[in-house]
N, C-alpha and C. Protein backbone atom coordinates (compact mmCIF):
# COMPACT_ATOMS: atom_id res chain seq x y z
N UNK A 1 96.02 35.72 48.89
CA UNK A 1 95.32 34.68 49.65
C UNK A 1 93.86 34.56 49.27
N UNK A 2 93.36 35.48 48.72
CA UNK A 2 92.04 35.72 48.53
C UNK A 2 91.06 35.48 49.77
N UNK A 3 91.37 35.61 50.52
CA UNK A 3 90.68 35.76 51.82
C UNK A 3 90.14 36.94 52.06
N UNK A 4 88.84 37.41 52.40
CA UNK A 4 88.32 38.93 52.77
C UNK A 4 88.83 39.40 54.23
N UNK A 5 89.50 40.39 54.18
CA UNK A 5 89.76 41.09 55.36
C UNK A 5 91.53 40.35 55.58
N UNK A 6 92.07 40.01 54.90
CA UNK A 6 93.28 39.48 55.06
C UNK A 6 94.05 40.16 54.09
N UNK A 7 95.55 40.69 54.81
CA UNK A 7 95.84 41.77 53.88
C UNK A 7 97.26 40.85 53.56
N UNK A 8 97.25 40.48 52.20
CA UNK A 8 97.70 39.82 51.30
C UNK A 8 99.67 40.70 51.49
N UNK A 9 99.83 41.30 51.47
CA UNK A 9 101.15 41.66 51.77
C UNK A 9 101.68 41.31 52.73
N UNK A 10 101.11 42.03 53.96
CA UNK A 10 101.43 41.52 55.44
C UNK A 10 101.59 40.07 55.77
N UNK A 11 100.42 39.29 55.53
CA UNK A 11 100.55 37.89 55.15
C UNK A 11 101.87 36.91 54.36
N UNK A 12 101.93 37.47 53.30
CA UNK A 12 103.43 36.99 52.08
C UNK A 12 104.70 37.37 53.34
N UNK A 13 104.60 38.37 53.85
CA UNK A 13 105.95 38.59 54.81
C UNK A 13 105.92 38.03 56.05
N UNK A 14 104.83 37.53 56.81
CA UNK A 14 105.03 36.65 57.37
C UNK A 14 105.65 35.09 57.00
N UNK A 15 105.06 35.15 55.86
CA UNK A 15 105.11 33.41 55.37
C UNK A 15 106.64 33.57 55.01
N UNK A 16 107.46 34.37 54.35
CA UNK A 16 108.59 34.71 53.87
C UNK A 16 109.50 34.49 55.02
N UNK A 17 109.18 35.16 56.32
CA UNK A 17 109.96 34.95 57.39
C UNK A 17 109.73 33.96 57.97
N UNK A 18 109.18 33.10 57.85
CA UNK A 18 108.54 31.83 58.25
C UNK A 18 109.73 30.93 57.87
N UNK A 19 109.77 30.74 56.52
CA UNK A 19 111.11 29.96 55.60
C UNK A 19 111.86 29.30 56.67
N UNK A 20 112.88 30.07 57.25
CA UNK A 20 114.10 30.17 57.66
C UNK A 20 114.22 29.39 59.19
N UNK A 21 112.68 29.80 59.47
CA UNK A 21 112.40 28.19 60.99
C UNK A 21 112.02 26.90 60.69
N UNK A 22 111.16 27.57 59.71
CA UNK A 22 111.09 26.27 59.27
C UNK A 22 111.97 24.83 59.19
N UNK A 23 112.86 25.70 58.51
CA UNK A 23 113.89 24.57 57.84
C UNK A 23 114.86 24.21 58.93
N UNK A 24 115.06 25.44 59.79
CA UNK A 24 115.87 24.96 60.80
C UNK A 24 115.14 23.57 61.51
N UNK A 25 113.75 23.69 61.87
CA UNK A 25 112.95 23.12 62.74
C UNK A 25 113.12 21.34 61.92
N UNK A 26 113.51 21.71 60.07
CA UNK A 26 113.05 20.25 59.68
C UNK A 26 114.34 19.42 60.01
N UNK A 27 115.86 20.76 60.13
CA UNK A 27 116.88 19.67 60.02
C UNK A 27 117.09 19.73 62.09
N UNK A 28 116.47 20.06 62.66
CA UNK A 28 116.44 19.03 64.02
C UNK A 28 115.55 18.65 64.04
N UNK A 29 114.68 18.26 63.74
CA UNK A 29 113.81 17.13 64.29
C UNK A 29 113.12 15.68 62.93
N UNK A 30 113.39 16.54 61.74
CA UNK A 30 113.20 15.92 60.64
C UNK A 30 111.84 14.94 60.41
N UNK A 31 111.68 13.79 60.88
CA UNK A 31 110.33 12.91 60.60
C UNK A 31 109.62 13.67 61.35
N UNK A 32 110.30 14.01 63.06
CA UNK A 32 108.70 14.46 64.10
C UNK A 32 108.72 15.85 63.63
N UNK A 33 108.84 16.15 62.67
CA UNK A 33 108.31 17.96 62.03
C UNK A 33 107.62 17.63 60.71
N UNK A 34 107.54 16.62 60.12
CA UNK A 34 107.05 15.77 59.03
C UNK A 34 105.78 15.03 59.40
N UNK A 35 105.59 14.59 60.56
CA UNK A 35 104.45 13.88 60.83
C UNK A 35 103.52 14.34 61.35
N UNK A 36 103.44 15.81 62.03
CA UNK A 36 102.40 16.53 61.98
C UNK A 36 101.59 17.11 60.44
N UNK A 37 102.58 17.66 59.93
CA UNK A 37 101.64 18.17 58.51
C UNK A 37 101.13 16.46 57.53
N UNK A 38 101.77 15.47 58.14
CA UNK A 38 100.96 14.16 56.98
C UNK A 38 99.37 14.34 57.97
N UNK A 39 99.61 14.52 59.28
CA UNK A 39 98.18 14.58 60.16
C UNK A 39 96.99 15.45 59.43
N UNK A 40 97.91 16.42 59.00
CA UNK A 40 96.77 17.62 58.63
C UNK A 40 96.25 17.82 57.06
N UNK A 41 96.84 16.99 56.71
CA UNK A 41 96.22 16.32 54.88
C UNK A 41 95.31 15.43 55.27
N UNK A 42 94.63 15.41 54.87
CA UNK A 42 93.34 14.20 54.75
C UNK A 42 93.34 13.12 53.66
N UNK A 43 92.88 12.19 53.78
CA UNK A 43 92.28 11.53 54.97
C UNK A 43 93.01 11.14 56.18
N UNK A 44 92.58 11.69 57.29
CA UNK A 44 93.27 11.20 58.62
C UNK A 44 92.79 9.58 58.61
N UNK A 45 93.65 8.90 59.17
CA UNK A 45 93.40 7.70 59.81
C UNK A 45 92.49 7.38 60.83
N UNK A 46 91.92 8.19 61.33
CA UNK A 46 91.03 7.96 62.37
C UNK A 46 89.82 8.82 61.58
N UNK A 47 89.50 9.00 61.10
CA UNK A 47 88.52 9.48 59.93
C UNK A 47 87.77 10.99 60.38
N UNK A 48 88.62 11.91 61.38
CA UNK A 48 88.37 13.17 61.35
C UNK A 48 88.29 14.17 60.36
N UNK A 49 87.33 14.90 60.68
CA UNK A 49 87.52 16.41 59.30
C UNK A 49 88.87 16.96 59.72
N UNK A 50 89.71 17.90 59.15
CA UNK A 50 90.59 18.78 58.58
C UNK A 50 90.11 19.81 58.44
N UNK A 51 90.22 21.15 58.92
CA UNK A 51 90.13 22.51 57.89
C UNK A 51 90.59 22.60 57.12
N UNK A 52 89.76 23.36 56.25
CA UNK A 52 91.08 23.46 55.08
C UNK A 52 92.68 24.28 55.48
N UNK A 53 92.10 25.11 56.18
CA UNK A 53 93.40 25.89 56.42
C UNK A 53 94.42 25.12 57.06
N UNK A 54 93.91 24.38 57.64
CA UNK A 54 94.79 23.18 58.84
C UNK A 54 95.64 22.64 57.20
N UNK A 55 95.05 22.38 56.66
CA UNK A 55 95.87 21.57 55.24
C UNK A 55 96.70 22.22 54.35
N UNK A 56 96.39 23.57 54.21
CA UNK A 56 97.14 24.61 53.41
C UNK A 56 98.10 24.83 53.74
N UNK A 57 98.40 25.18 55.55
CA UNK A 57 99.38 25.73 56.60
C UNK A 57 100.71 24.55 56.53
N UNK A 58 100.13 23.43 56.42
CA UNK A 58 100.57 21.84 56.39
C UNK A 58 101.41 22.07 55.06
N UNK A 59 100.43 21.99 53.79
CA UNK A 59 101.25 22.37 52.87
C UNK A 59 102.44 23.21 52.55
N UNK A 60 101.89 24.64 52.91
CA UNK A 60 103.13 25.44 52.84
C UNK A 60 104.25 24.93 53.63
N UNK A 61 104.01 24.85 54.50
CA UNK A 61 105.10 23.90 55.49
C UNK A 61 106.58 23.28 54.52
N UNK A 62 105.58 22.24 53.84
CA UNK A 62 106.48 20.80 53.45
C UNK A 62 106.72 21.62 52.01
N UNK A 63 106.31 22.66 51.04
CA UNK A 63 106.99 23.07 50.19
C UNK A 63 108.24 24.41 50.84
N UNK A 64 108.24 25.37 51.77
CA UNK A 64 108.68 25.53 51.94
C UNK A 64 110.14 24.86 52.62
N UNK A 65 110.22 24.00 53.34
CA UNK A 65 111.33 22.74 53.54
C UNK A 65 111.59 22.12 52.40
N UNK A 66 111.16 22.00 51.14
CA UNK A 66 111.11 21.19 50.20
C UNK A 66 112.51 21.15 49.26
N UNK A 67 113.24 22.22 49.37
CA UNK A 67 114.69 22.31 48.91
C UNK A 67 115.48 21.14 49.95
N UNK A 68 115.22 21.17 50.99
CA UNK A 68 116.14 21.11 52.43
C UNK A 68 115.37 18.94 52.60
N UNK A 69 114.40 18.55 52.15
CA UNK A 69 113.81 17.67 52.06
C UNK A 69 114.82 16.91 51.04
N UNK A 70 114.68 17.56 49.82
CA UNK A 70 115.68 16.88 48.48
C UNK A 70 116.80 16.70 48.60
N UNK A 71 117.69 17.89 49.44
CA UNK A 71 118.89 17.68 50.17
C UNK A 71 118.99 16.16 50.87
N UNK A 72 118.36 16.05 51.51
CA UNK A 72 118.58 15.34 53.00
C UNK A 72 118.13 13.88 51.94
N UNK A 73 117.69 13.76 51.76
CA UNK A 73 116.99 12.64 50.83
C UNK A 73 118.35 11.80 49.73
N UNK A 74 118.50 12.78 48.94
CA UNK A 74 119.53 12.97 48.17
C UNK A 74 121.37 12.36 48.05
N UNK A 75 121.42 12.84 49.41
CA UNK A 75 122.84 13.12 49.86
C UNK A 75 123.34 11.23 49.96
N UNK A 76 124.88 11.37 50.49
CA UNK A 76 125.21 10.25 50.52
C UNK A 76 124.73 9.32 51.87
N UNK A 77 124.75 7.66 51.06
CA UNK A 77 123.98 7.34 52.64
C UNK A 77 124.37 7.25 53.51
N UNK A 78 123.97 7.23 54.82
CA UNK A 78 125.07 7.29 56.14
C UNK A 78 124.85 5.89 56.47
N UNK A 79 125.89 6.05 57.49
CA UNK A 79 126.93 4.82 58.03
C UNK A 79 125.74 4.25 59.09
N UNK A 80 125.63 5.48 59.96
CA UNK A 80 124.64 4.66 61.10
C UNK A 80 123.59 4.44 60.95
N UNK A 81 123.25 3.62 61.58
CA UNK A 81 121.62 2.57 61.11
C UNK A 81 121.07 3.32 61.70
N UNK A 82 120.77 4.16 62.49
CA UNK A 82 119.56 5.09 63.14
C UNK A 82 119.30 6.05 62.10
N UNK A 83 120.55 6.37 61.82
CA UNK A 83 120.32 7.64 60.78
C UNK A 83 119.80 7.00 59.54
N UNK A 84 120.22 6.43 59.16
CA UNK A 84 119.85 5.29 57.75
C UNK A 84 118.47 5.57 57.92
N UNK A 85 117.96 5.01 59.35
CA UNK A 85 116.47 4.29 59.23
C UNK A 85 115.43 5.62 59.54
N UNK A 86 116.09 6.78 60.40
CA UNK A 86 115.72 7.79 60.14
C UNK A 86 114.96 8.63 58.57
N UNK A 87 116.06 8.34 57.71
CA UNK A 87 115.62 8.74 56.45
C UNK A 87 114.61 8.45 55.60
N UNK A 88 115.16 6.41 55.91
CA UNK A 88 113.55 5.95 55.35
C UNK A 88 112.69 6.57 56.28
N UNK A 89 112.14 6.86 57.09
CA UNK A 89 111.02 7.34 57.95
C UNK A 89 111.03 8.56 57.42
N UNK A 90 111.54 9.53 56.70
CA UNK A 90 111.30 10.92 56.29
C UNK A 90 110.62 10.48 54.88
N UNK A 91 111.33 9.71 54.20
CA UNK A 91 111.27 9.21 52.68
C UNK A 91 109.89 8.69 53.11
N UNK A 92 109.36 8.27 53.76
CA UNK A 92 108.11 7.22 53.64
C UNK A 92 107.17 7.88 54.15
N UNK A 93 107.10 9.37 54.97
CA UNK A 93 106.22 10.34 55.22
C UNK A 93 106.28 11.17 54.18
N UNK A 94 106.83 11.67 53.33
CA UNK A 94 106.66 12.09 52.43
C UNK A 94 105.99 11.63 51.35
N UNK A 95 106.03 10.43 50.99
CA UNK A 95 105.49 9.75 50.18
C UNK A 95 103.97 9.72 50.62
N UNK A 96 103.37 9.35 51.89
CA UNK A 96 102.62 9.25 52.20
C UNK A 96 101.87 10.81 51.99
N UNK A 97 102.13 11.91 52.35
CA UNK A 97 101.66 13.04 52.27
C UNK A 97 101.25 13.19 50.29
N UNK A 98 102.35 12.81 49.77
CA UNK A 98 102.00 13.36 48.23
C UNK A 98 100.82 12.53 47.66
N UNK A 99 100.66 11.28 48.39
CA UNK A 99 99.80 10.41 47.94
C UNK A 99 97.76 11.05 48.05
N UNK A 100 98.29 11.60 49.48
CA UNK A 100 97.09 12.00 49.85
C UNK A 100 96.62 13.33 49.19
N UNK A 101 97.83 14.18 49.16
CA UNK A 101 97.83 15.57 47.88
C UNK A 101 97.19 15.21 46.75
N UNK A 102 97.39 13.42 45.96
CA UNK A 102 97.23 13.28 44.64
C UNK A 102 96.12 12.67 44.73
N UNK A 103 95.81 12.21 45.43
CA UNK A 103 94.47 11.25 45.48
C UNK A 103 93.17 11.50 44.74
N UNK A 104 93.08 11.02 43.76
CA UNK A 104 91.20 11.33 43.18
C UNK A 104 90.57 12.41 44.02
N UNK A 105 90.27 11.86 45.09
CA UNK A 105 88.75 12.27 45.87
C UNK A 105 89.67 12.67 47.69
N UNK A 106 90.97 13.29 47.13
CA UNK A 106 91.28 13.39 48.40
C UNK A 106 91.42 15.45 48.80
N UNK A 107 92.09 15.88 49.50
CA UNK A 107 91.96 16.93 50.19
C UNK A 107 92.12 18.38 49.12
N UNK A 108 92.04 17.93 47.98
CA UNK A 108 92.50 19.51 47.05
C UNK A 108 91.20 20.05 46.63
N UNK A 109 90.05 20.08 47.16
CA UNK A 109 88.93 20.67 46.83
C UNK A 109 88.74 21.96 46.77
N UNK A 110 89.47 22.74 48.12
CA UNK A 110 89.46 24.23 48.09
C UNK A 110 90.76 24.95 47.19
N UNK A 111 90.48 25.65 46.36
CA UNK A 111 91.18 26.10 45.72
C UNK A 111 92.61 26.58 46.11
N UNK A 112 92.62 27.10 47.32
CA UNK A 112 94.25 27.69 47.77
C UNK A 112 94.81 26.56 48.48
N UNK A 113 94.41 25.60 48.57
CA UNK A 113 94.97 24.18 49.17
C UNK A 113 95.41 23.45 47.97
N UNK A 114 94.62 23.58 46.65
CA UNK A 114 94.77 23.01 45.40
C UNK A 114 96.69 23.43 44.86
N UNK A 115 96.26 25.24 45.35
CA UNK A 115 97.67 25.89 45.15
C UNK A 115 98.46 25.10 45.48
N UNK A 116 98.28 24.98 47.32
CA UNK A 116 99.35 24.30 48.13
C UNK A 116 99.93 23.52 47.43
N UNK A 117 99.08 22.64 46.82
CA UNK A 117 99.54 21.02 46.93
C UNK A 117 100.40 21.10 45.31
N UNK A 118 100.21 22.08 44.60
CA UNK A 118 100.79 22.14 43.11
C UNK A 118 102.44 22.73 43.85
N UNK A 119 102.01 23.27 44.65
CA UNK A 119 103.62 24.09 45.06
C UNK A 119 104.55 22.87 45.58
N UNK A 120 103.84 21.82 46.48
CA UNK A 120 104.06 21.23 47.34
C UNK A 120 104.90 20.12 45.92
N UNK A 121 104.34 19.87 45.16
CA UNK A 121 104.39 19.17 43.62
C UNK A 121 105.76 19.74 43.32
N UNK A 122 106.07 21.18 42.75
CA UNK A 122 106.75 21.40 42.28
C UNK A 122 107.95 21.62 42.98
N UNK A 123 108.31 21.84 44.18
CA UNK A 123 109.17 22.16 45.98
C UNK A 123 110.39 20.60 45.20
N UNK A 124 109.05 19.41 45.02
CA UNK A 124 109.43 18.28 45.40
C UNK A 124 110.05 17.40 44.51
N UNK A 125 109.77 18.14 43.20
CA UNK A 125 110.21 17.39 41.65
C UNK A 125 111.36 15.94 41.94
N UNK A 126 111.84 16.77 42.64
CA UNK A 126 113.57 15.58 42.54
C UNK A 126 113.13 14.52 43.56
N UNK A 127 112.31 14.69 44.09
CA UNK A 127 111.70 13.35 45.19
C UNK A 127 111.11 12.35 44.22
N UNK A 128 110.06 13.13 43.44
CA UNK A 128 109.40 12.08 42.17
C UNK A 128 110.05 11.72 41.27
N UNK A 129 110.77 12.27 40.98
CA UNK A 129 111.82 11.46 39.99
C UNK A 129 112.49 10.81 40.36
N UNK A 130 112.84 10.61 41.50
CA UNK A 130 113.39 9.32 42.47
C UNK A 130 112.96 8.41 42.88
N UNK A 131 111.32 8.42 42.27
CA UNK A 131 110.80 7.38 42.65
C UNK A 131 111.02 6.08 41.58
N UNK A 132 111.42 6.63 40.71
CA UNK A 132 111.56 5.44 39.20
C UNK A 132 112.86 5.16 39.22
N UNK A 133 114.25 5.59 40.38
CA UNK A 133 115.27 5.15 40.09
C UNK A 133 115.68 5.05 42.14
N UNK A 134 116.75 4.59 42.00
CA UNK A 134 117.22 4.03 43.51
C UNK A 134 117.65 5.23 44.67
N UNK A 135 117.49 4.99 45.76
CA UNK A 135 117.20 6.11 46.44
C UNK A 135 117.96 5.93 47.98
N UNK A 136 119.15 6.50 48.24
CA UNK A 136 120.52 5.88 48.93
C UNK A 136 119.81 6.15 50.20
N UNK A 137 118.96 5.09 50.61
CA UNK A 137 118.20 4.57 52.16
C UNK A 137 118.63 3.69 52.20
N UNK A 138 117.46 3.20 53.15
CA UNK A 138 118.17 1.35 53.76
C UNK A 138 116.50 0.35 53.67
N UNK A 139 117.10 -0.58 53.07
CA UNK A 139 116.30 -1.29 53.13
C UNK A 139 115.58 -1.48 51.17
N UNK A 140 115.06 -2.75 51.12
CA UNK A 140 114.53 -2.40 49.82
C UNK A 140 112.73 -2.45 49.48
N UNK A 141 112.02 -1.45 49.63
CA UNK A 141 110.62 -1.54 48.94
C UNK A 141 110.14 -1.20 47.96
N UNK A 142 108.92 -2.41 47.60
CA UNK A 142 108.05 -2.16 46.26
C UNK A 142 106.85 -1.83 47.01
N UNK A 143 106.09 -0.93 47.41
CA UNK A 143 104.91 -0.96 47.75
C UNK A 143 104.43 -0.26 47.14
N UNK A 144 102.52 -0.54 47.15
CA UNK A 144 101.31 0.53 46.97
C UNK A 144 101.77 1.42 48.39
N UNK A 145 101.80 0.92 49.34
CA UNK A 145 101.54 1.38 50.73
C UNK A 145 102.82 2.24 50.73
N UNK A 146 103.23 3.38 50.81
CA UNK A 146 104.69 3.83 51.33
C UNK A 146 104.97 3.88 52.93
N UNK A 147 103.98 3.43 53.71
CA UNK A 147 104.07 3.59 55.37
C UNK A 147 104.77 2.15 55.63
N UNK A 148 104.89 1.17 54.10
CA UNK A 148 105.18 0.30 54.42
C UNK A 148 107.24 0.45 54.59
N UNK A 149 107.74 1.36 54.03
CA UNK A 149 109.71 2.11 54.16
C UNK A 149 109.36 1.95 55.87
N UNK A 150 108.62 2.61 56.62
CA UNK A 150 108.45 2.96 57.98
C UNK A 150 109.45 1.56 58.81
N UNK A 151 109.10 0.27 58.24
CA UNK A 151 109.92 -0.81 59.04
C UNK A 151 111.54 -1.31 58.18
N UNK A 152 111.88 -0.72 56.95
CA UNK A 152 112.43 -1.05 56.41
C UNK A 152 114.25 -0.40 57.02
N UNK A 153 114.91 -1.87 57.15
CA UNK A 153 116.46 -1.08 57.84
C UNK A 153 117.17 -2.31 57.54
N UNK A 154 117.46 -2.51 56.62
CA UNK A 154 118.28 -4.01 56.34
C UNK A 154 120.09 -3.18 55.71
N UNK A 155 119.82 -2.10 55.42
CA UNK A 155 121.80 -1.43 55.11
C UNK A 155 121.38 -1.64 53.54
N UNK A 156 120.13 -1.62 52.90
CA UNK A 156 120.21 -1.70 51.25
C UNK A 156 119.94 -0.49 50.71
N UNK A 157 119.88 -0.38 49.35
CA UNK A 157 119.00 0.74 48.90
C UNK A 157 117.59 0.50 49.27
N UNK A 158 116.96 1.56 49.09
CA UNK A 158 115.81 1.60 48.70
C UNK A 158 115.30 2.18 47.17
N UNK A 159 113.84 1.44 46.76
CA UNK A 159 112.85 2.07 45.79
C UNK A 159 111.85 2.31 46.30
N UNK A 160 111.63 3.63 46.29
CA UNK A 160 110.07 4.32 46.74
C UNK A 160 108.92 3.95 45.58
N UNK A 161 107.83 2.84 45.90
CA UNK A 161 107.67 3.20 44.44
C UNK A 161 105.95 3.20 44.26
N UNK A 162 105.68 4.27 45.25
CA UNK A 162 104.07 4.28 45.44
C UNK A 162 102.90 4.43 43.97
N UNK A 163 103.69 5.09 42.77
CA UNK A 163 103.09 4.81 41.73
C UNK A 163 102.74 6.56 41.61
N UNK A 164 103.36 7.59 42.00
CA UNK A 164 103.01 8.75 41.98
C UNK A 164 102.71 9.57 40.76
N UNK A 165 103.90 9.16 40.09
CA UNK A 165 103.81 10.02 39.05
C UNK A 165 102.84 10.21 37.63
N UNK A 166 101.88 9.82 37.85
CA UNK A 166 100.45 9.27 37.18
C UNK A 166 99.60 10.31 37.60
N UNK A 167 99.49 9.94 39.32
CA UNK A 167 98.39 11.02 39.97
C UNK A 167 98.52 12.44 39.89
N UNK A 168 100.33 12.63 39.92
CA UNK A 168 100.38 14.12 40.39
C UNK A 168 100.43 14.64 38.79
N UNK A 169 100.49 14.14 38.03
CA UNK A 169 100.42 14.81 37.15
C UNK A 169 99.00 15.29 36.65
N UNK A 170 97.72 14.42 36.87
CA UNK A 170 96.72 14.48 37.10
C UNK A 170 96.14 15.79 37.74
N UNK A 171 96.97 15.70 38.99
CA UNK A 171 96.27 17.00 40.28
C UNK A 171 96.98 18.30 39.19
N UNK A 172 98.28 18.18 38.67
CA UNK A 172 98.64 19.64 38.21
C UNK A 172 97.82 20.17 36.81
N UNK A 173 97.62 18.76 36.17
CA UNK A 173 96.96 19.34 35.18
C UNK A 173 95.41 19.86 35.53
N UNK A 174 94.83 19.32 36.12
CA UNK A 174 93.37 19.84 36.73
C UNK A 174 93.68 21.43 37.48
N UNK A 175 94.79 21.55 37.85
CA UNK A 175 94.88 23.08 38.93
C UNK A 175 95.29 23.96 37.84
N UNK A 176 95.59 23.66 36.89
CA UNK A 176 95.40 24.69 35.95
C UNK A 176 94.40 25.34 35.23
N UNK A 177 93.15 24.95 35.71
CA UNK A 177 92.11 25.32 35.42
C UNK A 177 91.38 26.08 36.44
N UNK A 178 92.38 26.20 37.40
CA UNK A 178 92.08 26.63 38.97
C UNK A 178 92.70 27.98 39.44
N UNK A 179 92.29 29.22 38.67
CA UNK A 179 92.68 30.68 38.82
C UNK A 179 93.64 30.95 39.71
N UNK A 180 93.44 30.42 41.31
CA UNK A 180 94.31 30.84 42.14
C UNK A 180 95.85 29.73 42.31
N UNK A 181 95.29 28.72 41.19
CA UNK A 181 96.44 27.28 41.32
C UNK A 181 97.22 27.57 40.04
N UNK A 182 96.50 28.52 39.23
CA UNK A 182 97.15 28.12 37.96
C UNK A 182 98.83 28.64 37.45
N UNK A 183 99.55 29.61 38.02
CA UNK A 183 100.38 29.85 38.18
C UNK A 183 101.33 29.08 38.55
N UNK A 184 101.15 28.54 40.05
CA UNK A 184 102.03 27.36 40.91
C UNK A 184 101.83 25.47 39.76
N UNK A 185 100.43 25.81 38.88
CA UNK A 185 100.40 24.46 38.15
C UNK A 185 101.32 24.60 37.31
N UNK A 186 101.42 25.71 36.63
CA UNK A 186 102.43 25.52 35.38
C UNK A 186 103.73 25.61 35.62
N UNK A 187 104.36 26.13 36.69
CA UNK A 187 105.58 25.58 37.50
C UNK A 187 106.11 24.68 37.61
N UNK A 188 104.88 23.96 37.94
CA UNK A 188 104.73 22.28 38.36
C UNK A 188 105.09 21.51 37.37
N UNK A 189 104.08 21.85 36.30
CA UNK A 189 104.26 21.23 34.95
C UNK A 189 105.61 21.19 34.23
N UNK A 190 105.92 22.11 34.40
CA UNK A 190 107.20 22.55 33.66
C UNK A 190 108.47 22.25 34.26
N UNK A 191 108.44 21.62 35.71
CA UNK A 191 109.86 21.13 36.47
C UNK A 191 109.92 19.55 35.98
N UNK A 192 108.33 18.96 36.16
CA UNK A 192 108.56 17.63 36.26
C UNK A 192 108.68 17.07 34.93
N UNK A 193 107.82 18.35 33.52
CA UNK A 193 108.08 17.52 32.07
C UNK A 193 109.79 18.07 32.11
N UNK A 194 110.26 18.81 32.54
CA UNK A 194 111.85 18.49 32.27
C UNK A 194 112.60 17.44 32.96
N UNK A 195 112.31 17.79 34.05
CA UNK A 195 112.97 16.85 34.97
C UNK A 195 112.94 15.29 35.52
N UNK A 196 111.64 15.46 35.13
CA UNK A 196 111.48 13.35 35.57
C UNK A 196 111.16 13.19 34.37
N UNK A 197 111.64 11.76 34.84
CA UNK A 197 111.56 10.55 33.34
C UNK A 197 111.88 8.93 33.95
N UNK A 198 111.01 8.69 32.91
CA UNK A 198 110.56 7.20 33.31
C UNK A 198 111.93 6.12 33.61
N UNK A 199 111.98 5.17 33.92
CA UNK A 199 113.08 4.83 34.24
C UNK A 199 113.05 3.45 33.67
C-alpha cells in the first residue's frame, strides 16, 4: 500500500476476504452497488472533492466484481424488460466510471489510485472490447455521453460506444512509469493488446 504505519499483509487479507461480498453484494443489488463507487471517482456532478482513498476503495471495488461484471454483461439477453433495462443501467455505469478513470485531467493523480484504475482496466478487458462490437442489452446507442444507455429499453441490441479505447490505453501506458502502477499497467497492457481489436 505504501502507506506509513499500515501493515501491508494484514491489509492484502482483508481486501482478499473482501472479494467474496463483494460480488455477492454486486449480483443482488447490481446498478445500486455500482452507483456508489461511479460517486466516488471524480469528477462528481455536483463538483465536490473526493479523497483519494474514497476513489481507490471505489476502485478496488469495481475490479474486484470485475469477473462477475463481464459475466452479467456478457451472458444471454433476457426476456424481461426490467431485467433487460436493468443491464443497460449496469452497462452505462460502468462506462461512465471508466470514462472518468481515463479522462486527461481526471482522478488518477495519486499514484495507488493510478494502480486502481490500471487494475480496474485490466478486471474489465472484455467490457472494452465490447465496446467496438454489439452488446446483448436493449435498446440501441451511439453516444459521447454513456449516461445516455440509462433511458435506453426498446428489446434491441445495444452499442456502447463512448470512444474508450484511445483513453485507456493512454492512462495504462502513462502508469507504467508509475512504480506502484507499473506492475497492474503491464497486465493491463498485455490483456487488451491481446484481447481487443478494432472492429
Amino acid at each position: 500500500t505504501d502507506v506509513p504505519g499500515v501493515d501491508e499483509e494484514a491489509f492484502a487479507e482483508v481486501r482478499r476476504d473482501a472479494v467474496d461480498v463483494l460480488e455477492t453484494c454486486f449480483f443482488s443489488l447490481r446498478p445500486r452497488f455500482l452507483q456508489p463507487l461511479l460517486q466516488a471517482v471524480p469528477p462528481r456532478e455536483d463538483g465536490t472533492a473526493v479523497p483519494w482513498q474514497a476513489t481507490e476503495v471505489a476502485l478496488f471495488a469495481l475490479h474486484a466484481v470485475g469477473g462477475s461484471v463481464n459475466s452479467y454483461l456478457s451472458s444471454a439477453p433476457f426476456k424481461d424488460p426490467t431485467r433487460l433495462a436493468e443491464r443497460v443501467q449496469v452497462a452505462g455505469i460502468v462506462a461512465s466510471i471508466l470514462q472518468r478513470v481515463t479522462a486527461p485531467d481526471g482522478a488518477m493523480a495519486h499514484p495507488l489510485v493510478l494502480a486502481a484504475g490500471v487494475r480496474v482496466v485490466g478486471s474489465l478487458h472484455p467490457f472494452l472490447r465490447d465496446q467496438v462490437q454489439p452488446l446483448h442489452l436493449v435498446g440501441c446507442v451511439r453516444a459521447s455521453d454513456p449516461t445516455a444507455l440509462l433511458g435506453a429499453a426498446d428489446g434491441l441490441e445495444v452499442q456502447v460506444l463512448p470512444a474508450l479505447l484511445s483513453p485507456t490505453l493512454a492512462l495504462v501506458l502513462r502508469a507504467l512509469a508509475v512504480p506502484q502502477a507499473t506492475s497492474w499497467a503491464a497486465k493491463a497492457l498485455k490483456v487488451l493488446c491481446v484481447h481487443t481489436k478494432d472492429g
